[in-house]
Protein backbone atom coordinates (compact mmCIF):
# COMPACT_ATOMS: atom_id res chain seq x y z
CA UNK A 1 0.09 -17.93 17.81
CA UNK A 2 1.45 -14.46 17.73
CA UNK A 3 2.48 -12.66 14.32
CA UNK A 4 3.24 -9.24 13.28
CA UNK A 5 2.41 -7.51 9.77
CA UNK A 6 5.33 -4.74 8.79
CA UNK A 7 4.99 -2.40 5.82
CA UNK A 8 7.32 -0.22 4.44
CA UNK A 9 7.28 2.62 2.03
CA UNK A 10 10.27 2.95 0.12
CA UNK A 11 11.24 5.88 -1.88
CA UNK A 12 12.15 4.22 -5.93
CA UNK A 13 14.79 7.39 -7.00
CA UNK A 14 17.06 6.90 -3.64
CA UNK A 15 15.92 2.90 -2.56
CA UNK A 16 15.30 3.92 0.86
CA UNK A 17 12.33 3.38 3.18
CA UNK A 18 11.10 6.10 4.16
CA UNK A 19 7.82 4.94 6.53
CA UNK A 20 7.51 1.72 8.30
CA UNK A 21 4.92 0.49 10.76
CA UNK A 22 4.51 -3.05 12.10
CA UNK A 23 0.63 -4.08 13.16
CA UNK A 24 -0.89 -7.17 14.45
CA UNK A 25 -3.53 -7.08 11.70
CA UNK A 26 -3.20 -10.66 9.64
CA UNK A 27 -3.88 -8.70 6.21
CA UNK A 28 -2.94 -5.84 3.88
CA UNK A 29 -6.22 -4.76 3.16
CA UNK A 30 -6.69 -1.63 5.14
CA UNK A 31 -2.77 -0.48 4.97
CA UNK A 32 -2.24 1.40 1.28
CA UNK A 33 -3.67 4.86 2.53
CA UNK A 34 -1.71 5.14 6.00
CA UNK A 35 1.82 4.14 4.19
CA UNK A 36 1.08 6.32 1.56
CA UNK A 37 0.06 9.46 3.74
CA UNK A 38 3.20 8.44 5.77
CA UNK A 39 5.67 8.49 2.85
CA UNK A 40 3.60 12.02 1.47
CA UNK A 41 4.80 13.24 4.86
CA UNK A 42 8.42 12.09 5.21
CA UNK A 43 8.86 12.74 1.62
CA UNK A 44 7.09 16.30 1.76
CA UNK A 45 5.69 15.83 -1.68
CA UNK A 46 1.65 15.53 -2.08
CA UNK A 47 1.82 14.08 -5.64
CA UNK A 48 2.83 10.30 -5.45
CA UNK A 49 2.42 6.82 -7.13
CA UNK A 50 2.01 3.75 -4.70
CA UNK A 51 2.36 0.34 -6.11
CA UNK A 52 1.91 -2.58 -4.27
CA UNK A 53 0.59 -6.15 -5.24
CA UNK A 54 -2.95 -7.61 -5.33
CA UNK A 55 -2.84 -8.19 -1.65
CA UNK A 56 -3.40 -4.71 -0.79
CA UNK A 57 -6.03 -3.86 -2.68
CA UNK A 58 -9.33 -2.48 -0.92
CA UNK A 59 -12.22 -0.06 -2.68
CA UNK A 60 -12.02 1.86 0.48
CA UNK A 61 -8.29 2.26 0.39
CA UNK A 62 -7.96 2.98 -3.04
CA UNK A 63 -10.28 5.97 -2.84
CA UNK A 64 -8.74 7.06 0.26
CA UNK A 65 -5.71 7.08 -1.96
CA UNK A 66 -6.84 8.96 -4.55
CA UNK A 67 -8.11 11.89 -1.93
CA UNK A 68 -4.98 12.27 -0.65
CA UNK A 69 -3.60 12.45 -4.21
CA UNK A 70 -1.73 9.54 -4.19
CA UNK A 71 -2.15 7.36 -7.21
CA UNK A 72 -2.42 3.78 -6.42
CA UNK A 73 -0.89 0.93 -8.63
CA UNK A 74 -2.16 -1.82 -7.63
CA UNK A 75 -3.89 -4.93 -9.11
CA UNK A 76 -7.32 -6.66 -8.68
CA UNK A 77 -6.94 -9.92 -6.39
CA UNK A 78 -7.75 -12.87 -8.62
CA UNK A 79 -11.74 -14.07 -7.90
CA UNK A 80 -11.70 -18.27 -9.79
CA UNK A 81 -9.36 -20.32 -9.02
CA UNK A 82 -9.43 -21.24 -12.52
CA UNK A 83 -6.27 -20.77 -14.53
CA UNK A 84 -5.86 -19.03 -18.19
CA UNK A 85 -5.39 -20.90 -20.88
C-alpha cells in the first residue's frame, strides 16, 4: 500500500496556506521545523507561533523550532492509555 503525508502551513490573520509539501513519511514527527522555516520564508517574517496537535511533537523538532525563532505550540502525546477521572 501506497500513502502520502501532506502538511500545510496556513497563515491565521488572512486563512491562507502559505507552504505545503506532501512526503511519503507515515508520521508527523520530523515535519514542525521544515513547515515552519517554509512559512518564515513565504511569510518573510522570522518571529512566528506554530501550533499543531500532539502528533507532531518531537524534542528534536521543537528545538529546531525554537533556533529558528519559531515558537512551537504544541502538546505532549499522551504516554497510558489510562483515562482521567
Amino acid at each position: 500500500m501506497v500513502g502520502y503525508n501532506v502538511q500545510t502551513a496556513v497563515d491565521t490573520r488572512n486563512h491562507l496556506i502559505v507552504s505545503h509539501e506532501v512526503s511519503n513519511v507515515g508520521h508527523d514527527r520530523t515535519q514542525l521545523a521544515s513547515m515552519a522555516a517554509q512559512a518564515q520564508n513565504a511569510i518573510g517574517k522570522q518571529d512566528l507561533t506554530a501550533v499543531a496537535d500532539r502528533g507532531y511533537f518531537s524534542g528534536a523538532e521543537i528545538l529546531a523550532c525554537e533556533k529558528l525563532g519559531v515558537t512551537p505550540l504544541v502538546p505532549k502525546p499522551l504516554t497510558s492509555g489510562n483515562r482521567a477521572q
